[in-house]
C-alpha atoms as a PDB file:
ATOM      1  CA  UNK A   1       1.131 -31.998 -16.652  1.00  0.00           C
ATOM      2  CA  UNK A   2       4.310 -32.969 -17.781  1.00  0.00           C
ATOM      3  CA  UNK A   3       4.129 -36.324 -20.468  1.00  0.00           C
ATOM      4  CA  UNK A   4       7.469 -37.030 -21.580  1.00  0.00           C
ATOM      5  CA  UNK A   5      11.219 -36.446 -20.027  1.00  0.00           C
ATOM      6  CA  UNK A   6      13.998 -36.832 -22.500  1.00  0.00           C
ATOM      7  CA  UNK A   7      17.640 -36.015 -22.063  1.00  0.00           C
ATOM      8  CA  UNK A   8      17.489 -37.723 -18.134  1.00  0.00           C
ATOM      9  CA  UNK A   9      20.588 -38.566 -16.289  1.00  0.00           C
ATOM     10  CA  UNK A  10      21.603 -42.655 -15.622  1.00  0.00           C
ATOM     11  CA  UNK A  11      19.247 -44.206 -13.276  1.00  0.00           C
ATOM     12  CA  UNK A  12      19.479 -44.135  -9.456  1.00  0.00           C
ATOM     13  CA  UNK A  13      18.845 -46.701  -6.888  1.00  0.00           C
ATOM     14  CA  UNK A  14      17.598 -45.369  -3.549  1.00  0.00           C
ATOM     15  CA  UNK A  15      20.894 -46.256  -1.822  1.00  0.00           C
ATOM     16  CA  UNK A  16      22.624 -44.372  -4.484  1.00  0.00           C
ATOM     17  CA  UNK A  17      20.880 -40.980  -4.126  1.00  0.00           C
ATOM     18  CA  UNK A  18      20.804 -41.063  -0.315  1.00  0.00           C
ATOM     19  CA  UNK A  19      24.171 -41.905   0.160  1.00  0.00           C
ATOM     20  CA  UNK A  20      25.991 -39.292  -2.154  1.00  0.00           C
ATOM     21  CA  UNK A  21      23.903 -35.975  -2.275  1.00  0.00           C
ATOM     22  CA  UNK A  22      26.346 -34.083  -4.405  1.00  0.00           C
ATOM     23  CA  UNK A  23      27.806 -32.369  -1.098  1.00  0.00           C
ATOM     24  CA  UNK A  24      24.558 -31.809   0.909  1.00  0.00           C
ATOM     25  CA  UNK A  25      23.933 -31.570   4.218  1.00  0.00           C
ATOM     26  CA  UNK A  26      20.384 -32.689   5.143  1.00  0.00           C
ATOM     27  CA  UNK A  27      17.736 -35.278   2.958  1.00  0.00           C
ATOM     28  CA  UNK A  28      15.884 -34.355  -0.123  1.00  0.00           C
ATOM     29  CA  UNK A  29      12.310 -33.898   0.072  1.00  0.00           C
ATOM     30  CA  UNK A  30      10.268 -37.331  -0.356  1.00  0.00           C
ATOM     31  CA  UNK A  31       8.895 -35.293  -3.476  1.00  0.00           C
ATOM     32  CA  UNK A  32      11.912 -34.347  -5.123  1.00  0.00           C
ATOM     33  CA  UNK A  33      13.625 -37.743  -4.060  1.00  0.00           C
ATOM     34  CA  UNK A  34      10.845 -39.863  -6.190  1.00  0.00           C
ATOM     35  CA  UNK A  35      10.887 -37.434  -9.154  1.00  0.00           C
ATOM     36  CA  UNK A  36      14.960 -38.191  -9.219  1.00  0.00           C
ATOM     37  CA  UNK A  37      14.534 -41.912  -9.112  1.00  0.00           C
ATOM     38  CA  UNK A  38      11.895 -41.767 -11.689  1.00  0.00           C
ATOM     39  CA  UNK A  39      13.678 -39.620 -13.972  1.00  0.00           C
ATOM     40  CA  UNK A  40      17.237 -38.031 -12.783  1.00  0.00           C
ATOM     41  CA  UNK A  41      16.841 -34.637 -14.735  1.00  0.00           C
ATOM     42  CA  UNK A  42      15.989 -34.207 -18.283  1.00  0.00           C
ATOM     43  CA  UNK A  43      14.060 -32.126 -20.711  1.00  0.00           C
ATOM     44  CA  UNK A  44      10.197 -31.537 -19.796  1.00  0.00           C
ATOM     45  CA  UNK A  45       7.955 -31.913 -22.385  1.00  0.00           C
ATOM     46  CA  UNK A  46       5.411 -29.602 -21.961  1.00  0.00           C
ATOM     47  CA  UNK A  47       8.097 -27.604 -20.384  1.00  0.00           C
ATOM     48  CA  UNK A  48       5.956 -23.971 -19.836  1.00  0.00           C
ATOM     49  CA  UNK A  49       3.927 -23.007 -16.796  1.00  0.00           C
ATOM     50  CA  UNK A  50       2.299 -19.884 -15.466  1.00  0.00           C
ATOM     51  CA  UNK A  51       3.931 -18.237 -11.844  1.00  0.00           C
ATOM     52  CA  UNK A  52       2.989 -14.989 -10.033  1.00  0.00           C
ATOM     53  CA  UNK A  53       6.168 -13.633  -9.494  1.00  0.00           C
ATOM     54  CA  UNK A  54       5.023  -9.567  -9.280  1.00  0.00           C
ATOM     55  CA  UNK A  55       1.497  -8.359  -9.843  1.00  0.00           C
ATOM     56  CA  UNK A  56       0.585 -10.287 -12.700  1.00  0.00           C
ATOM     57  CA  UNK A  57       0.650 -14.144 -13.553  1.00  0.00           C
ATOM     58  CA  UNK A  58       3.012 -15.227 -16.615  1.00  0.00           C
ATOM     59  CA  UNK A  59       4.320 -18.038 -18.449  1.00  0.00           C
ATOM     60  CA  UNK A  60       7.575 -19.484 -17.863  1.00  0.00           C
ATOM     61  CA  UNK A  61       9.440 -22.365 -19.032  1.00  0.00           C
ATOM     62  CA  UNK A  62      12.211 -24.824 -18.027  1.00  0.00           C
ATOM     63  CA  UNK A  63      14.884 -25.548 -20.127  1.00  0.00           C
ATOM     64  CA  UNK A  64      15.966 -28.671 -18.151  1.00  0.00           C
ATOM     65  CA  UNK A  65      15.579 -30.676 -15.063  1.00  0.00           C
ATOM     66  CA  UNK A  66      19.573 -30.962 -13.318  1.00  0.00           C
ATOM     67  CA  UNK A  67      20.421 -34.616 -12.957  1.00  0.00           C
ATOM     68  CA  UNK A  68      22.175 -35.645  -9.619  1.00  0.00           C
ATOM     69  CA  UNK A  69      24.397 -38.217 -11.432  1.00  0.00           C
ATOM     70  CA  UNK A  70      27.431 -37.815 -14.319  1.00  0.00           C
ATOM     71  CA  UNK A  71      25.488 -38.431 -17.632  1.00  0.00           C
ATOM     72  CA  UNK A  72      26.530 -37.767 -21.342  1.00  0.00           C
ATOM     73  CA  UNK A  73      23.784 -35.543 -21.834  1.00  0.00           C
ATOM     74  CA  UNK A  74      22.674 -32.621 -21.561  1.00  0.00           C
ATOM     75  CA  UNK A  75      23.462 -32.139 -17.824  1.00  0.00           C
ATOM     76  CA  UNK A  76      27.040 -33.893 -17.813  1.00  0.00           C
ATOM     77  CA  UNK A  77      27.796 -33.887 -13.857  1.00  0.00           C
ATOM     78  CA  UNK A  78      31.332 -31.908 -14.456  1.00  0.00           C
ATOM     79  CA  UNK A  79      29.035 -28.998 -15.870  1.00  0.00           C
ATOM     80  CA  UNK A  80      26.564 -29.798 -12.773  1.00  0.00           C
ATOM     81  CA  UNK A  81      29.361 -29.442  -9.791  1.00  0.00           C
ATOM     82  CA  UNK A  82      30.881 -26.668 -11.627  1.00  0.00           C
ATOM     83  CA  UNK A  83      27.530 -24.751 -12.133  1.00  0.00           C
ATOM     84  CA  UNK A  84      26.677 -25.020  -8.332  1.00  0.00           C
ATOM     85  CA  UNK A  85      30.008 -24.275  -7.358  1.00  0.00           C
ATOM     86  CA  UNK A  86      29.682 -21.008  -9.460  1.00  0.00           C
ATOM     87  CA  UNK A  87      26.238 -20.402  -8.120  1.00  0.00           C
ATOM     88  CA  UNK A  88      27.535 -20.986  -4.137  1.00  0.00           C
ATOM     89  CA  UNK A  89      31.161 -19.429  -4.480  1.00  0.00           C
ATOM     90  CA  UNK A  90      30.499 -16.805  -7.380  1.00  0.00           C
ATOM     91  CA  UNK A  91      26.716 -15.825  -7.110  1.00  0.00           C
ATOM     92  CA  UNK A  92      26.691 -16.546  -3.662  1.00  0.00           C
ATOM     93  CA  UNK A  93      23.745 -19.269  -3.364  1.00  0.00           C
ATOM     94  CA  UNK A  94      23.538 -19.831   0.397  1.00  0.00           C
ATOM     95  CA  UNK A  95      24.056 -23.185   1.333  1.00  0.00           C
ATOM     96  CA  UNK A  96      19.898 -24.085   1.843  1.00  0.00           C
ATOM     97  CA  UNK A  97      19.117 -23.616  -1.487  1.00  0.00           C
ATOM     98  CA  UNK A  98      19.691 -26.784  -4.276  1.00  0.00           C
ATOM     99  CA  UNK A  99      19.266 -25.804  -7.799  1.00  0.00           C
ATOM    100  CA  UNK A 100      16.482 -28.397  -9.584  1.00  0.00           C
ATOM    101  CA  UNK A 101      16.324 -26.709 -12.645  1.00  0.00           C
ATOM    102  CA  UNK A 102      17.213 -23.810 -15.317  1.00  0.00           C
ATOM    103  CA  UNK A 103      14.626 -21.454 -16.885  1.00  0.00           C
ATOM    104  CA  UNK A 104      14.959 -21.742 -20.511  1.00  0.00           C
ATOM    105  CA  UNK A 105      16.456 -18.112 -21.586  1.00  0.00           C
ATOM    106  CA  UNK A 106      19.364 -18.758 -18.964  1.00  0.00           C
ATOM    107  CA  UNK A 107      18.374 -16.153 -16.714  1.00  0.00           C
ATOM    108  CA  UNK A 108      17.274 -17.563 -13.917  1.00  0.00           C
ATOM    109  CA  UNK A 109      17.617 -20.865 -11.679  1.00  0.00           C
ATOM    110  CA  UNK A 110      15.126 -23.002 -10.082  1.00  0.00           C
ATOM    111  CA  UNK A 111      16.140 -23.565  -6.401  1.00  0.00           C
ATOM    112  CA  UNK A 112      14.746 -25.940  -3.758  1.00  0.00           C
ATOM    113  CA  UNK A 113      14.785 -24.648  -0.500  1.00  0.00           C
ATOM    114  CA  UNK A 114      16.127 -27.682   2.163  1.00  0.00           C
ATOM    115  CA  UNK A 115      15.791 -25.292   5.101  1.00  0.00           C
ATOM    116  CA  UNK A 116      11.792 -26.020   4.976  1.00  0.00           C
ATOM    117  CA  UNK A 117      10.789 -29.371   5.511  1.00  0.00           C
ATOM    118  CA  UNK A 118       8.692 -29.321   2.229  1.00  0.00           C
ATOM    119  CA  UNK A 119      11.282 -27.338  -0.143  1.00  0.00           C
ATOM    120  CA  UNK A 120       9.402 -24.706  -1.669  1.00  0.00           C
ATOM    121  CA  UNK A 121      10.366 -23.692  -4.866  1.00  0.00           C
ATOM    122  CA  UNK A 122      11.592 -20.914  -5.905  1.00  0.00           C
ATOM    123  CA  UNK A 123      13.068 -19.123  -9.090  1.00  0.00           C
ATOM    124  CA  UNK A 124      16.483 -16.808  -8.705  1.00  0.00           C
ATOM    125  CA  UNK A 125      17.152 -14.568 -11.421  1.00  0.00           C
ATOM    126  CA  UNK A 126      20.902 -14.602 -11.791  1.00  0.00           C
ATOM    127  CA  UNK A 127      21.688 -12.760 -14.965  1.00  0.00           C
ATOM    128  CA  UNK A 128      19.509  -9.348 -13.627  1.00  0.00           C
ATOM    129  CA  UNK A 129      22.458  -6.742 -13.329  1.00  0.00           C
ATOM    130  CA  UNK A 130      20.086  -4.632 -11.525  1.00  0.00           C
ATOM    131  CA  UNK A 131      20.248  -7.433  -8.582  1.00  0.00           C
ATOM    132  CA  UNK A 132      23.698  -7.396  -8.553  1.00  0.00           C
ATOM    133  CA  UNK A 133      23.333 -11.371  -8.170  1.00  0.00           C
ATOM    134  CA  UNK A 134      22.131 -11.226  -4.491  1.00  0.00           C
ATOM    135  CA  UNK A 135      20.204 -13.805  -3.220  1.00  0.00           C
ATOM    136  CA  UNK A 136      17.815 -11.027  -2.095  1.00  0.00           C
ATOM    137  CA  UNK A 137      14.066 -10.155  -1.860  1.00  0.00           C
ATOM    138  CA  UNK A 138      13.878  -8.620  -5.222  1.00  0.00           C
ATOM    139  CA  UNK A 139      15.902 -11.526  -6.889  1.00  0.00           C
ATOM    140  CA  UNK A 140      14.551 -14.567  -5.839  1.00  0.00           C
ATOM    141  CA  UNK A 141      10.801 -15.359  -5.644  1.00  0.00           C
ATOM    142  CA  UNK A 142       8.782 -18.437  -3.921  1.00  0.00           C
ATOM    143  CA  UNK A 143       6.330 -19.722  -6.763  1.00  0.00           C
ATOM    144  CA  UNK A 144       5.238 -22.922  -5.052  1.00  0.00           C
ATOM    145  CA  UNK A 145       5.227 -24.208  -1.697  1.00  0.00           C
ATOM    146  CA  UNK A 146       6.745 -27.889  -3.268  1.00  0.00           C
ATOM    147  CA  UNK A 147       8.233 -29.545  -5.758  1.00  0.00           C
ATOM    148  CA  UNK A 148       5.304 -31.448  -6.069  1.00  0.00           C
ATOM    149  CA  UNK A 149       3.328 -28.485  -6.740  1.00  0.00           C
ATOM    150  CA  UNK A 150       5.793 -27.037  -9.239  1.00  0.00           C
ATOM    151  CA  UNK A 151       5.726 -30.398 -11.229  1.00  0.00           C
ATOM    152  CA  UNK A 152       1.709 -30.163 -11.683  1.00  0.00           C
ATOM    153  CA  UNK A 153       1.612 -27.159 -12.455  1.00  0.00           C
ATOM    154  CA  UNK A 154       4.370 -27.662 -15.748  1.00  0.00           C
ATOM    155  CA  UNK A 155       2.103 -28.420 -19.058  1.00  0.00           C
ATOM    156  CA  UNK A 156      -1.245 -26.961 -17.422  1.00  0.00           C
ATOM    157  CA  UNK A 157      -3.705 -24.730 -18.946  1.00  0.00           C
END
């Protein structure tokens, strides 16, 4: 369980975060929506977890939550519209997928999916040569089936 969030974006009113999504097409999920108006990004504290991505459980962390409005901090919105730019134009994100968060080494991205009504979560490794930055089976992998299952499962045992 995650206890503290440092480093979050400026606060956001409901009206605020459904009227400019930053670009997207089609509502947040309720989950995701609440965790934004609670804290808009930031730094997890725990920030590790444990995901299945091949044959074998391991830990991973989160460097940072993205924040959906300009801050001073870490996630200044500049650096926010240009990294999703890069991931849609240069990496080739499709369109579905909203990145939530980075993993802490810089090598991969956590996306939301907004085709599926929940948004299950998944991690896209985008500095894997080998992938060849594909949004592809081997490249991206589903490690919960919501947000709000990602979130409990950061910090626990």
């Amino acid at each position: 369980m995650i206890k503290k969030v440092s480093k979050s974006g400026p606060p956001l009113t409901p009206e605020a975060l459904n009227s400019d999504r930053n670009g997207m097409n089609s509502a947040l999920p309720v989950d995701y929506a609440n965790w934004l108006l609670k804290h808009n990004g930031g730094v997890p504290s725990p920030n590790k977890f444990m995901a299945k991505l091949y044959s074998d459980p391991e830990a991973i962390e989160v460097e940072y939550f993205l924040p959906f409005h300009p801050t001073g901090n870490i996630g200044h919105m500049d650096y926010v519209q240009g990294f999703r730019k890069h991931l849609i134009d240069e990496l080739k994100m499709p369109l579905n997928f909203v990145p939530i968060a980075k993993e802490r080494n810089g090598n991969a991205v956590y996306l939301l999916d907004m085709s599926v009504e929940r948004g299950p979560v998944s991690v896209w490794y985008i500095n894997a040569p080998e992938y060849e930055y594909d949004v592809n089976d081997e490249s991206v992998h589903t490690i919960f089936d919501s947000f709000s299952d990602f979130i409990e499962a950061i910090g626990k045992k």
